[in-house]
PDB file of N, CA and C in Angstrom:
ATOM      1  N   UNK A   1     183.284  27.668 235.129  1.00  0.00           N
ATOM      2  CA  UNK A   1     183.288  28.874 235.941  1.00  0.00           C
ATOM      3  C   UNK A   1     183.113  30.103 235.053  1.00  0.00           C
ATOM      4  N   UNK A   2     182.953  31.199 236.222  1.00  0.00           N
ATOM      5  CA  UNK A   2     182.631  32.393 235.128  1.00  0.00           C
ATOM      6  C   UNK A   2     183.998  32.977 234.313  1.00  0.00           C
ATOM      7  N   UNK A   3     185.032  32.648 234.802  1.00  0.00           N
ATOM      8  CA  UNK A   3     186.128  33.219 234.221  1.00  0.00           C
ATOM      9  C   UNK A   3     186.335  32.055 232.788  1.00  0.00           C
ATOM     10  N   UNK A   4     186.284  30.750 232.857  1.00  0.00           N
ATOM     11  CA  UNK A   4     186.445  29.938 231.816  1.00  0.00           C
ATOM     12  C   UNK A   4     185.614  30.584 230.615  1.00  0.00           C
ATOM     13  N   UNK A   5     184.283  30.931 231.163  1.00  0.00           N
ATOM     14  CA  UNK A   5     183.416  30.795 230.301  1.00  0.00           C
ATOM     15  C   UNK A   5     183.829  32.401 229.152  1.00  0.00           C
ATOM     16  N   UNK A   6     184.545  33.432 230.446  1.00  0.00           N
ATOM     17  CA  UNK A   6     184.568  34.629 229.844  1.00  0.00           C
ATOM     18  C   UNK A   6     185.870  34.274 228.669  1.00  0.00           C
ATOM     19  N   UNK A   7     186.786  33.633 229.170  1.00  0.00           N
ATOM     20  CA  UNK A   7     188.082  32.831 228.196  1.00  0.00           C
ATOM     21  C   UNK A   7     187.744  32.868 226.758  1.00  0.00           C
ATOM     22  N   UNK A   8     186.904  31.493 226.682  1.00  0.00           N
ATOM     23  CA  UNK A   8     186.488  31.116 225.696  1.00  0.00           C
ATOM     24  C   UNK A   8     185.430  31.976 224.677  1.00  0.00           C
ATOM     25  N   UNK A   9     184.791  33.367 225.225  1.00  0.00           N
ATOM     26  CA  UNK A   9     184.266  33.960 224.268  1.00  0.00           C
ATOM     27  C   UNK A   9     185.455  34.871 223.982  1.00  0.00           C
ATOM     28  N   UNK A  10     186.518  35.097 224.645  1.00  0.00           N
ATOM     29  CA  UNK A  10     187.797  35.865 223.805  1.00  0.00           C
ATOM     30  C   UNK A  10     188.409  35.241 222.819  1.00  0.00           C
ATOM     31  N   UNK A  11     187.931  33.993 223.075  1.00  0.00           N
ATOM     32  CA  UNK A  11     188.988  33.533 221.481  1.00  0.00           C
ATOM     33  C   UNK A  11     188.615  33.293 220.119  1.00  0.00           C
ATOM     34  N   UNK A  12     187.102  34.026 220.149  1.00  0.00           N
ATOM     35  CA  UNK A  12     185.967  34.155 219.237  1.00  0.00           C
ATOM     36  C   UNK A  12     185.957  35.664 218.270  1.00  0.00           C
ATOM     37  N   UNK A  13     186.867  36.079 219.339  1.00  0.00           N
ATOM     38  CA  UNK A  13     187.138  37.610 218.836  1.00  0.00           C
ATOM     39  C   UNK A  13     187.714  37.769 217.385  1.00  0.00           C
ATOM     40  N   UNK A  14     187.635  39.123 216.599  1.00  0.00           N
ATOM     41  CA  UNK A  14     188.283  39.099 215.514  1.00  0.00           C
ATOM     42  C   UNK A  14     188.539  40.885 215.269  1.00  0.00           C
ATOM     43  N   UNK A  15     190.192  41.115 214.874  1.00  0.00           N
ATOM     44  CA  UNK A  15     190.252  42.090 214.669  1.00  0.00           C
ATOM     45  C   UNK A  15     190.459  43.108 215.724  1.00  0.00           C
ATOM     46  N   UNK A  16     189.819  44.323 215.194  1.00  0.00           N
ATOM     47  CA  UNK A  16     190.219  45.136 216.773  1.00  0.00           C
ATOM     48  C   UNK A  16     188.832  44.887 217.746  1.00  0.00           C
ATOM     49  N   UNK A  17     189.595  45.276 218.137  1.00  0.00           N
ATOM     50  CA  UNK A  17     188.352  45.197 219.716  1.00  0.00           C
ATOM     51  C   UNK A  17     188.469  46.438 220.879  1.00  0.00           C
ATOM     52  N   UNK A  18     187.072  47.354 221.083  1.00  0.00           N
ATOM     53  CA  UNK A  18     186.913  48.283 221.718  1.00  0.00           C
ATOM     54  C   UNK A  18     186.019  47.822 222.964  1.00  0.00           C
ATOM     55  N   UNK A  19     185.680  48.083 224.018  1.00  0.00           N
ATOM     56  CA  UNK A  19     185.386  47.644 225.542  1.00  0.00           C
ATOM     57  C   UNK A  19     185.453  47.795 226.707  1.00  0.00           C
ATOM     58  N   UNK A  20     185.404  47.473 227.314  1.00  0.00           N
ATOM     59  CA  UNK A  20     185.303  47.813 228.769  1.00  0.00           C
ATOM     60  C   UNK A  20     185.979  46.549 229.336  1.00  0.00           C
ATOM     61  N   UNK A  21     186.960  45.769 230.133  1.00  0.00           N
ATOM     62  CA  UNK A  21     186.880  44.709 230.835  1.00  0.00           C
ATOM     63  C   UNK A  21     187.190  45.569 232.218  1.00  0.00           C
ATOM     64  N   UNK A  22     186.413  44.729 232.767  1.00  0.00           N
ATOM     65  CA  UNK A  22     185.825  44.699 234.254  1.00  0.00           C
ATOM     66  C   UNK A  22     187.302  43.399 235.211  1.00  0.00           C
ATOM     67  N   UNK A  23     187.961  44.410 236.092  1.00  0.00           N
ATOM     68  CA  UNK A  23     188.550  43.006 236.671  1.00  0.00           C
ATOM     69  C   UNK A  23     188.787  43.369 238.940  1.00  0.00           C
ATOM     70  N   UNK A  24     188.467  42.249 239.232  1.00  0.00           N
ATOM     71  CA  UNK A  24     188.302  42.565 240.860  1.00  0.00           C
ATOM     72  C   UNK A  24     189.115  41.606 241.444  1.00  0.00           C
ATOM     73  N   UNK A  25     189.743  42.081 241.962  1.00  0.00           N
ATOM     74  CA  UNK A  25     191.026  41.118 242.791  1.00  0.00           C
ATOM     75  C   UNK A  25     190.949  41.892 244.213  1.00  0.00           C
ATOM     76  N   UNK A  26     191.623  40.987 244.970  1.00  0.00           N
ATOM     77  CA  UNK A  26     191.577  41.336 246.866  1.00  0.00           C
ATOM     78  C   UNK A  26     193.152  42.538 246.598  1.00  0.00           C
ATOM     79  N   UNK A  27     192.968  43.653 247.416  1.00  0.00           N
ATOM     80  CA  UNK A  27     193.567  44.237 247.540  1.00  0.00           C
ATOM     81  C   UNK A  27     195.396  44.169 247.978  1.00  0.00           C
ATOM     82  N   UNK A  28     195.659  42.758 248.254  1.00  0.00           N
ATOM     83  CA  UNK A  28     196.634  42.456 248.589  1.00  0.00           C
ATOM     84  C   UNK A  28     197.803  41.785 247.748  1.00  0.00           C
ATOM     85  N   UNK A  29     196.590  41.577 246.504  1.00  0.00           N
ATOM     86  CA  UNK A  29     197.463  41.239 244.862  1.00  0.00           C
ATOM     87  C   UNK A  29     197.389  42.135 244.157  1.00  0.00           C
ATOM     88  N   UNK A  30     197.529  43.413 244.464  1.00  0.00           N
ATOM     89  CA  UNK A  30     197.689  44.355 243.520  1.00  0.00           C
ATOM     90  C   UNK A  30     198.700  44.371 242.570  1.00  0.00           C
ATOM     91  N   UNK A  31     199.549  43.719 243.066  1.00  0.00           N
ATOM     92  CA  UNK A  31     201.181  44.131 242.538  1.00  0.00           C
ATOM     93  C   UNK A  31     201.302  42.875 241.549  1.00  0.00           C
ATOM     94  N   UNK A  32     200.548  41.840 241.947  1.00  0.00           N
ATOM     95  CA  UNK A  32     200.377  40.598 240.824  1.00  0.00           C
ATOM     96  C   UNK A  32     199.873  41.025 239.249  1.00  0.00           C
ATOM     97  N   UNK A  33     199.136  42.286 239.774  1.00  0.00           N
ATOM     98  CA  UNK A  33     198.429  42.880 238.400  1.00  0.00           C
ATOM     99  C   UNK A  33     198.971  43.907 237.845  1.00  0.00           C
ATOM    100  N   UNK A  34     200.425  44.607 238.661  1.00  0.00           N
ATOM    101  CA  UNK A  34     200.550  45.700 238.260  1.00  0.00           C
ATOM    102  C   UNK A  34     201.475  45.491 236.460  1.00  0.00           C
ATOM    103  N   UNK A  35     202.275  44.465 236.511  1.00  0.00           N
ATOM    104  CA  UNK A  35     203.064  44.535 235.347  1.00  0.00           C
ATOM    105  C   UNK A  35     201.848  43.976 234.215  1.00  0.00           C
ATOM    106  N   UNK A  36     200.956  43.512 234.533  1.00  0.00           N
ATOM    107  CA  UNK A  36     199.949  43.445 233.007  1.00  0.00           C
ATOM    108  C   UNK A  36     199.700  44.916 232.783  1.00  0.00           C
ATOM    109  N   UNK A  37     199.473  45.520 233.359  1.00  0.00           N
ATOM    110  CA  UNK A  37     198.525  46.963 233.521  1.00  0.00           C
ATOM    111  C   UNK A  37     199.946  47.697 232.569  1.00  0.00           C
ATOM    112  N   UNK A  38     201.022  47.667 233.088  1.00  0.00           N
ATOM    113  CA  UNK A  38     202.208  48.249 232.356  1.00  0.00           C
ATOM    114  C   UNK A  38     202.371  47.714 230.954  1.00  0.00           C
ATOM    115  N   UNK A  39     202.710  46.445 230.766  1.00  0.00           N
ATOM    116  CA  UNK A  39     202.532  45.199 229.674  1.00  0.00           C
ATOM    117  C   UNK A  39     201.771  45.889 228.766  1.00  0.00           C
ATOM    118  N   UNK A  40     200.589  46.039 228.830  1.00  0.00           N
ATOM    119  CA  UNK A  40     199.278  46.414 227.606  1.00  0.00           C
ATOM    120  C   UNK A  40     198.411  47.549 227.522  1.00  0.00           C
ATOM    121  N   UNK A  41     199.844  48.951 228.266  1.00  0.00           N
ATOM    122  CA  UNK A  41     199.108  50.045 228.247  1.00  0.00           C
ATOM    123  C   UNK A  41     198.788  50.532 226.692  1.00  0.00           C
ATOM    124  N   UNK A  42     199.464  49.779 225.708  1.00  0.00           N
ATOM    125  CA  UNK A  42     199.068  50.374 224.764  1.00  0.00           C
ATOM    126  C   UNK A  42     197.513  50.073 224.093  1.00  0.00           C
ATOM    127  N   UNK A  43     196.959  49.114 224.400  1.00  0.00           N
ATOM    128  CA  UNK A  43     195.869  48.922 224.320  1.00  0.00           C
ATOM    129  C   UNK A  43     194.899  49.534 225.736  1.00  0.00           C
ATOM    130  N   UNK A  44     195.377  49.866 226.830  1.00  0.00           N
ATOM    131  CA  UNK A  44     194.720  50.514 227.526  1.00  0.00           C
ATOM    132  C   UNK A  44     194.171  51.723 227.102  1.00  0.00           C
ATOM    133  N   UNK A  45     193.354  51.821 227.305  1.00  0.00           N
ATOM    134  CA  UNK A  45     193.141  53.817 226.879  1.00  0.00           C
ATOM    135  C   UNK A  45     193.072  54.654 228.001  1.00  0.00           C
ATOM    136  N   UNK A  46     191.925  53.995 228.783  1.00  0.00           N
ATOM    137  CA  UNK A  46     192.170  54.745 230.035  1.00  0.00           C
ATOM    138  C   UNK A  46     191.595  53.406 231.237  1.00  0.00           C
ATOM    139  N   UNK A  47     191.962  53.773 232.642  1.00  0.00           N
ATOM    140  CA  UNK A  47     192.227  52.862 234.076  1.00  0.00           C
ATOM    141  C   UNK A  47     191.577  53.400 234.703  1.00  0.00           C
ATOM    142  N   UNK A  48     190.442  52.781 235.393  1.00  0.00           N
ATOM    143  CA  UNK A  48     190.135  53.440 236.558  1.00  0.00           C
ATOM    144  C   UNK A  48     189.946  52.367 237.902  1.00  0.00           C
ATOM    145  N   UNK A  49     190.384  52.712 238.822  1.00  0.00           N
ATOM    146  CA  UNK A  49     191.024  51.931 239.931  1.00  0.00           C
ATOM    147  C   UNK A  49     189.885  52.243 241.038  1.00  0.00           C
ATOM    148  N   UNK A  50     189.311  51.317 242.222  1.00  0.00           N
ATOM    149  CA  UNK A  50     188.292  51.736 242.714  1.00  0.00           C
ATOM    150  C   UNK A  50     188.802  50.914 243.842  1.00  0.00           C
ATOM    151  N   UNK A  51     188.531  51.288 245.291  1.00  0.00           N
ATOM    152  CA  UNK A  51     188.095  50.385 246.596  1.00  0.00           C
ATOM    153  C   UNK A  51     186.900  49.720 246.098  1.00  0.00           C
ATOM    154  N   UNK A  52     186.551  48.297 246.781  1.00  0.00           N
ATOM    155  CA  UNK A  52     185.165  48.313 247.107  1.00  0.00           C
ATOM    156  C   UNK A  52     185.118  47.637 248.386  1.00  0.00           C
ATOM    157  N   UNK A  53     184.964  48.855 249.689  1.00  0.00           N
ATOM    158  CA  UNK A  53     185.067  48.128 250.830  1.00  0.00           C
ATOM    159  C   UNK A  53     185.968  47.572 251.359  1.00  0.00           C
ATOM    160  N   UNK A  54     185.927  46.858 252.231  1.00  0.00           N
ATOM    161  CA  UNK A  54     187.520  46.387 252.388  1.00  0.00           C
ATOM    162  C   UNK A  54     188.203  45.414 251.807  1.00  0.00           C
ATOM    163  N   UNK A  55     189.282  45.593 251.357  1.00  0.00           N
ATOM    164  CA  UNK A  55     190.461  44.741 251.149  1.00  0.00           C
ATOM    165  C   UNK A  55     190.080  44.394 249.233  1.00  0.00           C
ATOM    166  N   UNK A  56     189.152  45.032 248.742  1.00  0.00           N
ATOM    167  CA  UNK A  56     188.752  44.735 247.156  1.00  0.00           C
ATOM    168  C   UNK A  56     188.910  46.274 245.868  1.00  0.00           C
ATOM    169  N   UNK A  57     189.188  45.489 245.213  1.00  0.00           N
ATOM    170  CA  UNK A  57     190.003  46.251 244.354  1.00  0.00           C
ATOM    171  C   UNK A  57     188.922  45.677 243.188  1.00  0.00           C
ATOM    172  N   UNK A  58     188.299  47.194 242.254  1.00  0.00           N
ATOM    173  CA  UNK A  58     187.942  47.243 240.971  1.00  0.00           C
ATOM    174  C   UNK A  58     188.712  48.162 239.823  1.00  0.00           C
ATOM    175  N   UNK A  59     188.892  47.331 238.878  1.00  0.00           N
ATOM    176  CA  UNK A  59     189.508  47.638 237.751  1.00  0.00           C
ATOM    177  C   UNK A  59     188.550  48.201 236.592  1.00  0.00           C
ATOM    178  N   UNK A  60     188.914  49.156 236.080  1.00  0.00           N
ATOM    179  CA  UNK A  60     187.740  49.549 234.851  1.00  0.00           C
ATOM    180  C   UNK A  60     188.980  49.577 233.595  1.00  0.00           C
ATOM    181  N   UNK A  61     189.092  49.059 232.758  1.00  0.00           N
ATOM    182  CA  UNK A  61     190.252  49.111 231.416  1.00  0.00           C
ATOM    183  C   UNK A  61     188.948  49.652 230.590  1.00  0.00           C
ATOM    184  N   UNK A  62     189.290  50.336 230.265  1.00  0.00           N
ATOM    185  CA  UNK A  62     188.451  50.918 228.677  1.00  0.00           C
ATOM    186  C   UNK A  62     189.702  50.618 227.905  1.00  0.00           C
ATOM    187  N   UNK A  63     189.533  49.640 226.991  1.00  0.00           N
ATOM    188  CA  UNK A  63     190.721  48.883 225.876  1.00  0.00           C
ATOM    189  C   UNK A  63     189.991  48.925 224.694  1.00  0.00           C
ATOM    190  N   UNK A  64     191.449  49.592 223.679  1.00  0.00           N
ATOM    191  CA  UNK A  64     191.072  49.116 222.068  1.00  0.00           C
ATOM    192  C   UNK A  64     192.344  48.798 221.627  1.00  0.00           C
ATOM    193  N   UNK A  65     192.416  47.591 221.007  1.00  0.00           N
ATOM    194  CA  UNK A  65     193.441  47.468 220.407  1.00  0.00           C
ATOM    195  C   UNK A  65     192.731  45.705 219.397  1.00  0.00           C
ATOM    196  N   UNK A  66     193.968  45.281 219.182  1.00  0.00           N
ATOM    197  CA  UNK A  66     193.777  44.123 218.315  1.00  0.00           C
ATOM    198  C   UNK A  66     193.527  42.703 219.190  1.00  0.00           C
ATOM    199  N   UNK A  67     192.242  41.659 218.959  1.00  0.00           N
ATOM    200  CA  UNK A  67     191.765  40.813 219.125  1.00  0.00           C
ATOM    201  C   UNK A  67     192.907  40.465 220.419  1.00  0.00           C
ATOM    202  N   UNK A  68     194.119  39.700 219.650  1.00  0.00           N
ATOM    203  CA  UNK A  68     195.213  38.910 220.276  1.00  0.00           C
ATOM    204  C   UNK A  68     195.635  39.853 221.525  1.00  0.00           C
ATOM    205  N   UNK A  69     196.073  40.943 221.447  1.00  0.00           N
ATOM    206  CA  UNK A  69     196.315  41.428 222.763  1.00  0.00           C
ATOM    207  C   UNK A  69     195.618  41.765 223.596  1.00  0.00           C
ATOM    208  N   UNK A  70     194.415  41.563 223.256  1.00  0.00           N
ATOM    209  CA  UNK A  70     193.130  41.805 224.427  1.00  0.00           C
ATOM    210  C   UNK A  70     193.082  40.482 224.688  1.00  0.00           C
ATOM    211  N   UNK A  71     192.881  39.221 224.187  1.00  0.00           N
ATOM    212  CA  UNK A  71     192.994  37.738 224.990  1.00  0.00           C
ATOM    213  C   UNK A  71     194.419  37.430 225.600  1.00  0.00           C
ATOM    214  N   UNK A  72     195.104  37.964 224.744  1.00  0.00           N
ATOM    215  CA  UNK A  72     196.689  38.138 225.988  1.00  0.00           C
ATOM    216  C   UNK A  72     196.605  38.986 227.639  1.00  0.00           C
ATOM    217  N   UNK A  73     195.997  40.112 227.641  1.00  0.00           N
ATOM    218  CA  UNK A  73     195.589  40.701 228.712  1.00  0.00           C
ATOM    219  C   UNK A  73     195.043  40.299 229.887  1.00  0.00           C
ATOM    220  N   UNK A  74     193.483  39.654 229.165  1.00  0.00           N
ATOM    221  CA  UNK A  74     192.947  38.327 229.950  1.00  0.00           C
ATOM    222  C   UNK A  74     193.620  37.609 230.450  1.00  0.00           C
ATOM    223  N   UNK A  75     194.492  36.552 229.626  1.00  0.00           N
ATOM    224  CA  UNK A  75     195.060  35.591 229.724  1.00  0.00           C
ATOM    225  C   UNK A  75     196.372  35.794 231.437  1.00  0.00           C
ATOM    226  N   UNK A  76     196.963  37.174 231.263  1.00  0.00           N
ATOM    227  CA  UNK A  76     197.785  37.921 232.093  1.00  0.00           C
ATOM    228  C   UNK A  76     197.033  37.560 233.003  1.00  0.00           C
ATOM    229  N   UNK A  77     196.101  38.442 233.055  1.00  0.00           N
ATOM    230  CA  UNK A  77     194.974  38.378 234.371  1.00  0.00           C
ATOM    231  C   UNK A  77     195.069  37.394 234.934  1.00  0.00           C
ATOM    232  N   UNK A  78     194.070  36.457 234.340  1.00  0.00           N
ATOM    233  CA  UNK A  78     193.584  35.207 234.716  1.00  0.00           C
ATOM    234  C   UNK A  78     194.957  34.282 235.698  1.00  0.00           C
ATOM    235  N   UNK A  79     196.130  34.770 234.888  1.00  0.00           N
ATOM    236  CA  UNK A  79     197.410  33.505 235.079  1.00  0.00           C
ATOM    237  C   UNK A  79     197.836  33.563 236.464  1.00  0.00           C
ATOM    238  N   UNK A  80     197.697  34.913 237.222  1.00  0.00           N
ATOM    239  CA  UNK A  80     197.885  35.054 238.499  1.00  0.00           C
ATOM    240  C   UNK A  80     197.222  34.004 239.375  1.00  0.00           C
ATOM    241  N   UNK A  81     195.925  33.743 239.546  1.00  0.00           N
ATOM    242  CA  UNK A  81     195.599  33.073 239.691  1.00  0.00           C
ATOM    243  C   UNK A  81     194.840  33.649 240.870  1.00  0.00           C
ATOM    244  N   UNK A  82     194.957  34.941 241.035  1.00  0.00           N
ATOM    245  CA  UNK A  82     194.314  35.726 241.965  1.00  0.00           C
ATOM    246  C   UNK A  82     193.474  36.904 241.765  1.00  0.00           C
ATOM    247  N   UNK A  83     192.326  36.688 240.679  1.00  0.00           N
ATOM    248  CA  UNK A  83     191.498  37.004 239.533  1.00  0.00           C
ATOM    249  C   UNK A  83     190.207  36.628 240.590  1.00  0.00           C
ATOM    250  N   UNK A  84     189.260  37.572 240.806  1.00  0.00           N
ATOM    251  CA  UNK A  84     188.139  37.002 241.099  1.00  0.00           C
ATOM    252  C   UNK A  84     187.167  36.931 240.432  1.00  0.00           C
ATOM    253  N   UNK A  85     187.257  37.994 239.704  1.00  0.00           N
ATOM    254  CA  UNK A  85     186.355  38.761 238.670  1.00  0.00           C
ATOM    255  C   UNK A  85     186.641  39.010 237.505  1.00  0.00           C
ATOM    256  N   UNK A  86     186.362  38.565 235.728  1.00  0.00           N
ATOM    257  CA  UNK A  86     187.001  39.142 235.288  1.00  0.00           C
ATOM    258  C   UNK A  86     185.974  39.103 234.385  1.00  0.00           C
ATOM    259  N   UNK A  87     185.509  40.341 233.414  1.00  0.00           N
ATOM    260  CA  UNK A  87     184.551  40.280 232.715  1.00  0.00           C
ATOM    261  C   UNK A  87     184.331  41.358 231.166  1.00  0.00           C
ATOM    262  N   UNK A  88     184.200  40.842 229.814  1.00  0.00           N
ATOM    263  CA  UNK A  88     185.211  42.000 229.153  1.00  0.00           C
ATOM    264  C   UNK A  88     183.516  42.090 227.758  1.00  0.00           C
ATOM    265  N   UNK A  89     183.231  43.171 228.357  1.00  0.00           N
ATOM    266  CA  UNK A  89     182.115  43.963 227.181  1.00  0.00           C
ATOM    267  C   UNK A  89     182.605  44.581 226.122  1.00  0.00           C
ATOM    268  N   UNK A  90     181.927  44.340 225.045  1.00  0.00           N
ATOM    269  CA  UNK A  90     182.821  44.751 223.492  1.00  0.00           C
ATOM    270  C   UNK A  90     181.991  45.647 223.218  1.00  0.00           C
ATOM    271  N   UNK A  91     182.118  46.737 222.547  1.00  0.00           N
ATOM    272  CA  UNK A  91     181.125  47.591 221.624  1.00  0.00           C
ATOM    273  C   UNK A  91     180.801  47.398 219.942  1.00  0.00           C
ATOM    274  N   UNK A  92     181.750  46.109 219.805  1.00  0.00           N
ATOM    275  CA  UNK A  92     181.751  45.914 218.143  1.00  0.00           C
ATOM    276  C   UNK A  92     181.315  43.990 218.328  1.00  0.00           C
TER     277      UNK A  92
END
């Protein structure tokens, strides 16, 4: 799946890591996501929170921090199990 596949290029990572991850969940698990979002504000830089339509929720994390806590983040994500989307662009 696309989330496995996004997994396994996080654990390829090295060092710090600057990016964008992309994450879309149904509007009704918000709160499943809210303590990661708290969890790894320090690697957050900045959040941007979006409708899309009804009942969907987009996430924009612009994240820099170190390798491990950006695949920990993921990993957060993903564990809910109510992840539809999750997709993480590096600039390095």
């Amino acid at each position: 799946t696309l989330l496995s596949k996004e997994m396994a290029k996080t654990h390829k990572l090295e060092g710090t890591v600057k990016g964008v991850l992309t994450l879309v969940h149904d509007e009704k698990d918000e709160i499943e996501f809210s303590e990661a979002k708290h969890r790894f504000e320090k690697i957050i830089k900045t959040l941007i929170h979006n409708q899309l339509g009804k009942n969907k929720c987009l996430e924009l994390f612009i994240i820099e921090g170190d390798c491990k806590e950006v695949n920990e983040l993921m990993i957060a994500c993903r564990k809910s199990g109510k992840t539809e989307y999750l997709k993480l662009i590096t600039t390095n």
